[in-house]
N, C-alpha and C. Protein backbone atom coordinates (compact mmCIF):
# COMPACT_ATOMS: atom_id res chain seq x y z
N UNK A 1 -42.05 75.90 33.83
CA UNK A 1 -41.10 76.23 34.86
C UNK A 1 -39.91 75.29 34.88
N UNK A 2 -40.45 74.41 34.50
CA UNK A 2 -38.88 73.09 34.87
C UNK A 2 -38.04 73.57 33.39
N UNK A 3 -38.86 73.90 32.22
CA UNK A 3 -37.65 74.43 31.06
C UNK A 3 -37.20 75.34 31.44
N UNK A 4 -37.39 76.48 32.55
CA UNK A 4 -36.68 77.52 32.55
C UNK A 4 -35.34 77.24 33.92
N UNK A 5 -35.85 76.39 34.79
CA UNK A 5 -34.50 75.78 35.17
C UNK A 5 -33.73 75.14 34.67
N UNK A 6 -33.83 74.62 33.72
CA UNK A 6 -32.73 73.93 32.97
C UNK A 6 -32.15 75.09 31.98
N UNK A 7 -32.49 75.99 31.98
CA UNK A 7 -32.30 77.15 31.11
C UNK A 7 -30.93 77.74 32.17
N UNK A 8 -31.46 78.18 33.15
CA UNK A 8 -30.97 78.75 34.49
C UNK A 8 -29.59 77.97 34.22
N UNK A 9 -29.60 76.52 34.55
CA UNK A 9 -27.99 75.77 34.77
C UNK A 9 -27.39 75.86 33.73
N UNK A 10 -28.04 75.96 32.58
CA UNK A 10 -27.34 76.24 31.52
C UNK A 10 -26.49 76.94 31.19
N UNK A 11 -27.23 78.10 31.20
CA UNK A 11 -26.62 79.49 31.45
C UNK A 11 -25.62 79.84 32.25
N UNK A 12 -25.81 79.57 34.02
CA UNK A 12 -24.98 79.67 34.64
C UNK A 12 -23.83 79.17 34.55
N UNK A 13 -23.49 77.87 33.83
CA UNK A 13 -22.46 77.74 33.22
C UNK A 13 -21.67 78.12 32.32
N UNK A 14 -22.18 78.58 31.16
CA UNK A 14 -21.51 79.74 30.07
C UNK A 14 -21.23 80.72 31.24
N UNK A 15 -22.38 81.65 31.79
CA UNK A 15 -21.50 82.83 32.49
C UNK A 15 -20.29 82.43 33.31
N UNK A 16 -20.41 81.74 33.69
CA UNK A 16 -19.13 81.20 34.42
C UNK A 16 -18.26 80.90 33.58
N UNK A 17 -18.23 79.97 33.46
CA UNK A 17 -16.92 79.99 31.86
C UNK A 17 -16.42 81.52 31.60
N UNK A 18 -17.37 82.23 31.02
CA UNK A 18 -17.40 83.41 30.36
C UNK A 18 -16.33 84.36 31.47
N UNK A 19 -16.89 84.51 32.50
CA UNK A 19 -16.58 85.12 33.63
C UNK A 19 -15.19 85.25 33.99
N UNK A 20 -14.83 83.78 33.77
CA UNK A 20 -13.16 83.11 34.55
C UNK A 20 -12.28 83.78 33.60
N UNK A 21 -12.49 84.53 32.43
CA UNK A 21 -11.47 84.65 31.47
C UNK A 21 -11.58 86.23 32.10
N UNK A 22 -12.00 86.80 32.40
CA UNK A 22 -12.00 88.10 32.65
C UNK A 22 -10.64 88.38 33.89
N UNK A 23 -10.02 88.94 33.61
CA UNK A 23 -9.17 89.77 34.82
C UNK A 23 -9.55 90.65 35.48
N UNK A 24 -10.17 90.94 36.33
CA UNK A 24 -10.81 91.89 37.13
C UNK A 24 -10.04 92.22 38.45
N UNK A 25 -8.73 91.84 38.58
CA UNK A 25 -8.24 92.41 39.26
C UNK A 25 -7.62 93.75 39.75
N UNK A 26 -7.11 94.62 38.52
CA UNK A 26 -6.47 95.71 38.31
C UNK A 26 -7.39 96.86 38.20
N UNK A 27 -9.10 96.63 38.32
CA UNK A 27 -9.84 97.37 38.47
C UNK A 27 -10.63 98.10 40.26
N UNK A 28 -10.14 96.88 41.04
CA UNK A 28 -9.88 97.03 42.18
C UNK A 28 -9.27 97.96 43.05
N UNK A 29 -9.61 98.61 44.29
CA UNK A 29 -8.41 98.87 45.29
C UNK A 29 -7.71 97.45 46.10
N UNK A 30 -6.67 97.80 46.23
CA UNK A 30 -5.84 96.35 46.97
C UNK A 30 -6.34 96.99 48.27
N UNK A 31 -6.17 95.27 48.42
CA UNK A 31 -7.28 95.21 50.36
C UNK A 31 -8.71 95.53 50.34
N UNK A 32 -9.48 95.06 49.28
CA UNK A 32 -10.90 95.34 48.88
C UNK A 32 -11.27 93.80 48.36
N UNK A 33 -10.82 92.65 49.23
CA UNK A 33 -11.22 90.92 48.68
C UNK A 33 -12.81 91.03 48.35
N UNK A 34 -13.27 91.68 49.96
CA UNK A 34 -14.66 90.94 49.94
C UNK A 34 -15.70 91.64 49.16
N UNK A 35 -15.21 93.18 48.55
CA UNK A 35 -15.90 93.58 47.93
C UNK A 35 -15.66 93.41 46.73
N UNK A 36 -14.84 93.07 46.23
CA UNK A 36 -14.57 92.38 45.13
C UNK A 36 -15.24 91.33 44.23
N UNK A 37 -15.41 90.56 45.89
CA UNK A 37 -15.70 88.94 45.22
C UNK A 37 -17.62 89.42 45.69
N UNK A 38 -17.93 90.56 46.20
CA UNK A 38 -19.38 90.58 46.17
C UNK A 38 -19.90 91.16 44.69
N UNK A 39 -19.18 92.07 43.99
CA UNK A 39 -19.19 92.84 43.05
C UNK A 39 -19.10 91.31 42.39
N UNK A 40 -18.03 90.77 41.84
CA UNK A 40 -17.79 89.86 41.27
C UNK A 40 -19.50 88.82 41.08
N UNK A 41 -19.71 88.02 42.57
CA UNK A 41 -20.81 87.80 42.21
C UNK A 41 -22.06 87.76 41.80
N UNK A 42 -22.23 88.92 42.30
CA UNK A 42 -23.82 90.10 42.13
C UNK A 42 -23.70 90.41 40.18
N UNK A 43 -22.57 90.69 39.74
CA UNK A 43 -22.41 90.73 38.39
C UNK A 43 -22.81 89.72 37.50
N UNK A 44 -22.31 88.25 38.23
CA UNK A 44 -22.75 87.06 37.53
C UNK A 44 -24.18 86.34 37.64
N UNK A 45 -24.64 87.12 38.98
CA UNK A 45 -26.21 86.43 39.29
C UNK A 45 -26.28 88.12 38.38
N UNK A 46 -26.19 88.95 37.74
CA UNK A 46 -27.12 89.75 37.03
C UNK A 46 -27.00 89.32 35.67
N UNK A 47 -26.16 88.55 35.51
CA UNK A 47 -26.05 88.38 33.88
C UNK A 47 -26.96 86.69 33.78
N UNK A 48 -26.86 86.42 34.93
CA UNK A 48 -27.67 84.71 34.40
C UNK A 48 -28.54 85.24 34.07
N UNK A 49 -29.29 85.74 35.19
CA UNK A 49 -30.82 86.20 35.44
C UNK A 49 -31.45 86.99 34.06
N UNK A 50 -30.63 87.95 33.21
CA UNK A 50 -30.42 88.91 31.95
C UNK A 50 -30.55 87.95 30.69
N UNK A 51 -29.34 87.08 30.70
CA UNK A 51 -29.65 85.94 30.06
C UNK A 51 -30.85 84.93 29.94
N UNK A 52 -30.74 84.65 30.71
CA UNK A 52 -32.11 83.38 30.65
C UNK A 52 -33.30 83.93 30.48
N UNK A 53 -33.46 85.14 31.21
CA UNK A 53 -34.85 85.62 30.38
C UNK A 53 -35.07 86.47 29.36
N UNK A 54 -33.98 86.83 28.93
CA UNK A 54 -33.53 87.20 27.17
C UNK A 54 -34.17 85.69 26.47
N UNK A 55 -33.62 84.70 27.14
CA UNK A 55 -33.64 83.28 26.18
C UNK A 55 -35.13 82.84 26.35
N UNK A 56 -35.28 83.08 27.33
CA UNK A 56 -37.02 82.57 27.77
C UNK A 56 -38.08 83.64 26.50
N UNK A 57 -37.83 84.76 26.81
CA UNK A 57 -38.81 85.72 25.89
C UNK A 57 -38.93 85.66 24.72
N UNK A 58 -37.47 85.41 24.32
CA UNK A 58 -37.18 84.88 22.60
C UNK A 58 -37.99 83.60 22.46
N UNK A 59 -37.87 82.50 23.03
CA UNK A 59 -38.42 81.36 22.59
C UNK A 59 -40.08 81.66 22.94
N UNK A 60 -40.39 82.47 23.81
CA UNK A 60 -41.96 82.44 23.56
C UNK A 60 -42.81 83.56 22.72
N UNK A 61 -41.84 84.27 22.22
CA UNK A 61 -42.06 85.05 21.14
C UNK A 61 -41.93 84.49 19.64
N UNK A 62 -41.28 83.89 19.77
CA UNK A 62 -40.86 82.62 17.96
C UNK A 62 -42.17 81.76 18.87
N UNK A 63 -42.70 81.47 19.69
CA UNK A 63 -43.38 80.41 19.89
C UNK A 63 -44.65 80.42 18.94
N UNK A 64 -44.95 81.89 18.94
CA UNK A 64 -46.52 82.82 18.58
C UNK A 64 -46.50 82.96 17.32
N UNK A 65 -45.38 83.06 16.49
CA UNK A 65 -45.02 83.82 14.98
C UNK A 65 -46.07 82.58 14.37
């Protein structure tokens, strides 16, 4: 469990990085902030969460070979 939190911060940092380059503004209605920035986040807690246990399954699958 403690490798897969360090997995977690890991990650959450690439997605973030990853994230900031995106323009996601022009996909919006104007005067839609807060749904925006909920969409916005719910997207990035789905991709950590996608990620890290993509990364978790891989390493305990090479674990077995």
């Amino acid at each position: 469990m403690k490798g897969k939190f360090i997995v977690y911060i890991i990650v959450s940092i690439i997605v973030i990085y990853a994230m900031d380059s995106v323009n996601i503004n022009q996909i919006f209605k104007k005067n839609r902030v807060f749904q925006a920035t909920l969409f916005y986040f719910l997207l990035g807690v789905s991709l950590i969460y996608l990620v890290t246990n993509f990364i978790m399954d891989l390493y305990v699958s090479l674990k077995y070979l």
